[in-house]
Protein backbone atom coordinates (compact mmCIF):
# COMPACT_ATOMS: atom_id res chain seq x y z
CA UNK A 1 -23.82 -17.24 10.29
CA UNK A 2 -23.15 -14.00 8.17
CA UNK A 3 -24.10 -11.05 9.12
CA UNK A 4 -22.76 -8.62 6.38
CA UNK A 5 -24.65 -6.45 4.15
CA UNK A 6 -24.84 -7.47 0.72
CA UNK A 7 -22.14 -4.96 -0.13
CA UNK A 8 -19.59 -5.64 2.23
CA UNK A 9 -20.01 -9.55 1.13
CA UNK A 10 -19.50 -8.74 -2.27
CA UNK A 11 -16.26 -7.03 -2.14
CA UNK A 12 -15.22 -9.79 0.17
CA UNK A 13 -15.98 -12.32 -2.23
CA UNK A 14 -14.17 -10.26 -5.06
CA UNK A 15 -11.15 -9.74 -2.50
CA UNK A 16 -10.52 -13.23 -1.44
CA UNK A 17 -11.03 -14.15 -5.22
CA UNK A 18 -8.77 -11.63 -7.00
CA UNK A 19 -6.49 -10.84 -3.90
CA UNK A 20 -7.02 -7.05 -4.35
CA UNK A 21 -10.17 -4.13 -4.97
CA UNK A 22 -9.66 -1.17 -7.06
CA UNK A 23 -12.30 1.80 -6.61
CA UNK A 24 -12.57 5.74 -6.91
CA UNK A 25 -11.04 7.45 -4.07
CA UNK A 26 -13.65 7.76 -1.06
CA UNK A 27 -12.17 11.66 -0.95
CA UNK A 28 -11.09 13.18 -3.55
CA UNK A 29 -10.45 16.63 -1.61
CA UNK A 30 -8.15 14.86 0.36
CA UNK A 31 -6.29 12.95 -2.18
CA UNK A 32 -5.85 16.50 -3.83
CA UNK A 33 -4.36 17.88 -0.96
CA UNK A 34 -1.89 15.19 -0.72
CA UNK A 35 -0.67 15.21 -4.35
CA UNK A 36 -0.68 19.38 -4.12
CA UNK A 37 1.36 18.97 -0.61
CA UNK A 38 3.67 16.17 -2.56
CA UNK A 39 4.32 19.12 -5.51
CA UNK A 40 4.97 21.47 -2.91
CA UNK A 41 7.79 19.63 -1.27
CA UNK A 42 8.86 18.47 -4.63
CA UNK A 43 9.16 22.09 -6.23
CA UNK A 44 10.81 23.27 -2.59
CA UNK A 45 13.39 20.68 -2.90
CA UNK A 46 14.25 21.41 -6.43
CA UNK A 47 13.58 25.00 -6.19
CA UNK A 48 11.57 25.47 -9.20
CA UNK A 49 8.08 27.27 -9.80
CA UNK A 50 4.83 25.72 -8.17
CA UNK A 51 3.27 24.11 -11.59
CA UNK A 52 -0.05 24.94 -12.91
CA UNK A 53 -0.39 21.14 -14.30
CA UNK A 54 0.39 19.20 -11.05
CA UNK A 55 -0.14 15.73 -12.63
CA UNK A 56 1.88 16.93 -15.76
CA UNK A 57 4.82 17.97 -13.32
CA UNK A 58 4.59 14.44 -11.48
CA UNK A 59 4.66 12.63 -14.94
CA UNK A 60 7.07 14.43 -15.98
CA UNK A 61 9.72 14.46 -13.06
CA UNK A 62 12.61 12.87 -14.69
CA UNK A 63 13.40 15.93 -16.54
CA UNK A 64 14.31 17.44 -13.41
CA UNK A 65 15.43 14.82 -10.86
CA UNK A 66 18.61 13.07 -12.12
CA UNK A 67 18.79 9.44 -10.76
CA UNK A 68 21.57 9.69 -8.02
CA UNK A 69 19.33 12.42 -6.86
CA UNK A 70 16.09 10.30 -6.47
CA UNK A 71 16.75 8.85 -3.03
CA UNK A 72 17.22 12.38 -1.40
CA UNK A 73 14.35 13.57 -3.44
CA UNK A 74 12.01 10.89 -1.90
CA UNK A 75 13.35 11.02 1.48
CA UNK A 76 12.68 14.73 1.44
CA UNK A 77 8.85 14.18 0.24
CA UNK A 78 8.56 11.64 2.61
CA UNK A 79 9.18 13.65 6.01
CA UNK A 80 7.64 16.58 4.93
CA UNK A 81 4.81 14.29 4.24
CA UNK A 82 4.78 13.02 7.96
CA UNK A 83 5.24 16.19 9.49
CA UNK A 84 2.02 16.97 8.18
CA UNK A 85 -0.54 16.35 10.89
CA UNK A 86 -3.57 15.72 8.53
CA UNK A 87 -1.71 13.76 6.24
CA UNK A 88 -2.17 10.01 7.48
CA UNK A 89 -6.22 10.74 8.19
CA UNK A 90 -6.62 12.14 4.78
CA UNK A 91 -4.73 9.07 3.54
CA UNK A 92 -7.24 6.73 5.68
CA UNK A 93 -10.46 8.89 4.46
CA UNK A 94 -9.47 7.51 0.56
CA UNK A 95 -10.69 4.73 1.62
CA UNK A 96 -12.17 4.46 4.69
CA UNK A 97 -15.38 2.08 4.23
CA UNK A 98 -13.21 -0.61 1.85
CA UNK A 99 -10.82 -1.16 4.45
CA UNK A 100 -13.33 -1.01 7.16
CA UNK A 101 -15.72 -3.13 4.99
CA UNK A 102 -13.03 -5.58 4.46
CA UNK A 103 -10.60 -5.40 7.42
CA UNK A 104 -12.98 -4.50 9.78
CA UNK A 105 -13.46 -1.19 12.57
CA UNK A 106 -10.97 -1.44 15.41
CA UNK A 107 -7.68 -0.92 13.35
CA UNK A 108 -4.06 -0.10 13.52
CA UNK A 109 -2.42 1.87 10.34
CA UNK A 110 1.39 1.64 9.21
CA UNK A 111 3.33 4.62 11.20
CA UNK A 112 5.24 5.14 8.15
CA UNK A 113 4.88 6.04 4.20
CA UNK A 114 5.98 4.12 1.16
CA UNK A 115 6.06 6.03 -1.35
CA UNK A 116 7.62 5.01 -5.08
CA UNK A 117 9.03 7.49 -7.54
CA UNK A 118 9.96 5.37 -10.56
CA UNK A 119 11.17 7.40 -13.48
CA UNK A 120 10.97 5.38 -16.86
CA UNK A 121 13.95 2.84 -17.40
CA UNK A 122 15.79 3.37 -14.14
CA UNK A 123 16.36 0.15 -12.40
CA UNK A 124 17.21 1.69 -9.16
CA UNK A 125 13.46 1.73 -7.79
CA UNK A 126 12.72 -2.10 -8.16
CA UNK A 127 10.88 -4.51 -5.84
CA UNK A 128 11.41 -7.80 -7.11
CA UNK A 129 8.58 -10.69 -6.95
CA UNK A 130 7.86 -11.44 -3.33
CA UNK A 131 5.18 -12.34 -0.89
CA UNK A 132 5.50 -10.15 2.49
CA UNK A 133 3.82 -13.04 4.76
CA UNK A 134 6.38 -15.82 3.70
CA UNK A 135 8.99 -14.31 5.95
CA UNK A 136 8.56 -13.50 9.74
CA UNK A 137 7.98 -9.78 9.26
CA UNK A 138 4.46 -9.32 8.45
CA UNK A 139 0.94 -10.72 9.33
CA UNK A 140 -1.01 -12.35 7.00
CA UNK A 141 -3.94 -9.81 8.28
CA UNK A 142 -2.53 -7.16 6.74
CA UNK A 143 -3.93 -5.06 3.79
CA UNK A 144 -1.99 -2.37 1.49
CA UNK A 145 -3.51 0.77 1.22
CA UNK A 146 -1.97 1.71 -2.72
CA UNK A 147 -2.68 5.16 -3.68
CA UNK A 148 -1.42 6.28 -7.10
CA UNK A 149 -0.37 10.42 -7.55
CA UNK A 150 -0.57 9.80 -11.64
CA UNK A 151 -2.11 7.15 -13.58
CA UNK A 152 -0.76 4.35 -13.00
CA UNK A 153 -0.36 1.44 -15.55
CA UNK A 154 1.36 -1.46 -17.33
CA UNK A 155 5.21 -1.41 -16.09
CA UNK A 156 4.22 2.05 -14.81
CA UNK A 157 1.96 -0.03 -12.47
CA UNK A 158 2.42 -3.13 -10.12
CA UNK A 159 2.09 -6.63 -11.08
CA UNK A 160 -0.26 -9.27 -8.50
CA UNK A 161 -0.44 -13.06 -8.96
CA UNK A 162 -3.89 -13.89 -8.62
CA UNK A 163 -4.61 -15.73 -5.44
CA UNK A 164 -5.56 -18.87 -7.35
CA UNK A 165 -2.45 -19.38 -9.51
CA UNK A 166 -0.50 -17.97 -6.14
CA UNK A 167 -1.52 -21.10 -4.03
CA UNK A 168 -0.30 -23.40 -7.19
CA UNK A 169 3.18 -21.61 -7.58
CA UNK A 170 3.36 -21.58 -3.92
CA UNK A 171 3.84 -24.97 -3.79
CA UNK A 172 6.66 -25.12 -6.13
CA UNK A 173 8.51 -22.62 -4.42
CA UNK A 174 11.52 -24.54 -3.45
CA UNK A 175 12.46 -25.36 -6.99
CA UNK A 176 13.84 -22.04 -7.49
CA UNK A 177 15.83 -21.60 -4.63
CA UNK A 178 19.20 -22.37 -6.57
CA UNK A 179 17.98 -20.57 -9.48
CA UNK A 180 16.89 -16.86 -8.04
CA UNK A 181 13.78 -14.74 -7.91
CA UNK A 182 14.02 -13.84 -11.54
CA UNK A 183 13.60 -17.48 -12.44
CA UNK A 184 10.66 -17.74 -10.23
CA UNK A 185 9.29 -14.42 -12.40
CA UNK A 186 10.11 -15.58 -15.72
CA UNK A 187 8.05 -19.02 -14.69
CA UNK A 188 4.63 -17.07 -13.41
CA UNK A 189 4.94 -14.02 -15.78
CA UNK A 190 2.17 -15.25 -17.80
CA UNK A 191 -0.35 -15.76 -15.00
CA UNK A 192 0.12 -12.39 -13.65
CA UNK A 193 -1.96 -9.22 -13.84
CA UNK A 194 -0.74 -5.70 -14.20
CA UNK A 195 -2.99 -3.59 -12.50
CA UNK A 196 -4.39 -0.19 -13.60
CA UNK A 197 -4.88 2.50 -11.31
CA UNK A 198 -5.66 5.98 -12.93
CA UNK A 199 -5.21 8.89 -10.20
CA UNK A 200 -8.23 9.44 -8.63
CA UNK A 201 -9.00 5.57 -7.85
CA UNK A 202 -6.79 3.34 -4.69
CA UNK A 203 -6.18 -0.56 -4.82
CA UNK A 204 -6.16 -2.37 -1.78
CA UNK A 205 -4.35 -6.01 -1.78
CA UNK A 206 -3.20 -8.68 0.06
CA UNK A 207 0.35 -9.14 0.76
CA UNK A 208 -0.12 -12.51 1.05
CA UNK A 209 0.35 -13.56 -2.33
CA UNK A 210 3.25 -12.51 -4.80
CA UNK A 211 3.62 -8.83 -6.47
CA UNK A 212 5.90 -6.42 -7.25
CA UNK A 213 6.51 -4.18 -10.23
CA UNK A 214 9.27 -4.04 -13.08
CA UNK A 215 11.52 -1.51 -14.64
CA UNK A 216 9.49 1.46 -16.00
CA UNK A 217 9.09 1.13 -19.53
CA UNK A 218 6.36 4.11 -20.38
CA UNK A 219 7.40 7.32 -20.95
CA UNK A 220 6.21 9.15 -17.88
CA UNK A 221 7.10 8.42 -13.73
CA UNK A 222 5.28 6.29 -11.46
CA UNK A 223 4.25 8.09 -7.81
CA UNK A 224 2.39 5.61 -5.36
CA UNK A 225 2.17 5.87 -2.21
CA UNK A 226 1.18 2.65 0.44
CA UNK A 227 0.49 1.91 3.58
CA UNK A 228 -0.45 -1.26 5.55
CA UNK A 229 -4.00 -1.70 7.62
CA UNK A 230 -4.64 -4.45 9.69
CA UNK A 231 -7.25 -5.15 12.27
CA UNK A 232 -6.16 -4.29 16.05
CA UNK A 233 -6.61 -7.73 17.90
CA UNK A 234 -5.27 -9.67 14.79
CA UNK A 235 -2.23 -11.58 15.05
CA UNK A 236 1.04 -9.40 14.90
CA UNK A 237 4.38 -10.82 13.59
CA UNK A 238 7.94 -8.87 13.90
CA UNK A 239 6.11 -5.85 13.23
CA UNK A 240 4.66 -5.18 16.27
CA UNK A 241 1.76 -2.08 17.78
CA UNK A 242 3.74 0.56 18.88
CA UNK A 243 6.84 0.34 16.32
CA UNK A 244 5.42 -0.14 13.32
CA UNK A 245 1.66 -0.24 13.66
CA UNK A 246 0.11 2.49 15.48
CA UNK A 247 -3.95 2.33 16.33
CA UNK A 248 -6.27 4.38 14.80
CA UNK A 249 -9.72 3.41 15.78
CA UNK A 250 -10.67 1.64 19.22
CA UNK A 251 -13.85 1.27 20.16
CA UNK A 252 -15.48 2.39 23.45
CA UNK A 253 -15.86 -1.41 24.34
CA UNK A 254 -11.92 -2.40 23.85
CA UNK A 255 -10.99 0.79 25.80
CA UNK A 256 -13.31 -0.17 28.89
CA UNK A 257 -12.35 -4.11 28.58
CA UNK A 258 -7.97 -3.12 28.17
CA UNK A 259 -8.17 -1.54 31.43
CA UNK A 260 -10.69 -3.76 33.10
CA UNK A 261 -8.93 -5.20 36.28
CA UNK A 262 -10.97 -7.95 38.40
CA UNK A 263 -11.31 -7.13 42.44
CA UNK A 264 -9.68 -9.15 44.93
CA UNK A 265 -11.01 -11.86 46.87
CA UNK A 266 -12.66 -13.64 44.37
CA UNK A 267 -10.10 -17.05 43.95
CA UNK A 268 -12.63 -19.28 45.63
């Protein structure tokens, strides 16, 4: 039996298919207030001007953020970012009924940010081609929340083997082992999809199957943000409720059956 709406069975279908769901931002008042928060830390750390162009400024970063200076940059957007009360609801509210429609209602949400600043031809910002679910870390039930702060595209983007050709190469694995992840790469490159993401839209994808993203080669920076969803009585790996995962929506049914205790006196 299936009882979801048309909709909700659609995007699954396209989901489990292509591994991932792009769509327009679910809020785009509070996507603004995240990229205008993200400027304001950025201009406070570098101590320049609050720009009138906030997606030109982002772009445009490299002129003003030297590379040795790119992990204290990002460390300082990051906390600010986090000490912001509203910040991980407004994140959630992007997309809200996708990752409920697909993940389901009673959910946890990563405690912490990712967030990618990757200026054009800097290889200091690389994640090479992995899956997150081959190693003990992280659930297969997990979803990434991927917001983009610019548009996002080509090397400026992320790369995603399709679920398909992932279960093929999968397989085949273990004949790379002696001969590296950029092997592996240079085998699947042809099969993989670059995804575009103009600001103003959010990808969700699986981490099940492989992704990751190159060297910048267009002329302006990447900013992404992600987080990780995953449903609350789903399987956890090394990444456990409480540490990593923190719960954001527990129905009135959980609550009452977690602190259900049975009376004494019934063993017989």
């Amino acid at each position: 039996m299936d009882f979801l709406e048309k909709k909700e069975t659609d995007l699954s279908a396209a989901f489990i298919q292509n591994g991932y769901i792009i769509q327009p931002c679910e809020n785009l008042s509070g996507l603004e207030r995240i990229r205008n928060k993200t400027v304001d830390l950025a201009t406070n750390f570098l101590g320049v001007p609050y720009p009138t162009d906030t997606g030109e400024f982002l772009d445009e970063i490299a002129s003003l953020v030297p590379v040795k200076k790119l992990n204290s940059f990002r460390l300082h957007i990051l906390s600010g970012l986090m000490a912001e009360s509203w910040f991980r609801e407004a994140y959630f509210s992007c997309a809200r009924s996708l990752v409920e429609a697909l993940v389901g209602n009673e959910l946890v949400m990563q405690r912490n940010i990712g967030l990618s600043i990757q200026i054009p031809d800097d290889n200091s910002s690389l994640l090479p081609l992995h899956s997150d679910s081959w190693g003990s870390e992280c659930s297969p039930f997990e979803v990434v929340l991927w917001i983009p702060l610019v548009d996002c595209y080509q090397t400026k983007s992320m790369f995603i083997l399709p679920p398909e050709a992932d279960a093929k190469w999968r397989e085949r694995v273990q004949e790379f082992a002696g001969a590296g992840t950029e092997s592996l790469y240079q085998a699947i490159e042809p099969e993989l999809e670059w995804l575009e993401v103009p600001y103003g839209n959010v990808l969700l994808f699986t981490p099940t199957v492989m992704h990751g993203n190159r060297i910048n080669q267009e002329s302006t920076t990447r900013w992404s943000m992600n987080i990780r969803f995953k449903g609350l009585f789903t399987p956890y790996s090394d990444k456990r409720l409480g540490e990593y995962f923190a719960p954001i929506a527990v129905r009135a049914a959980s609550k009452i059956g977690m602190k259900f205790t049975m009376p004494g006196g019934f063993d017989e």
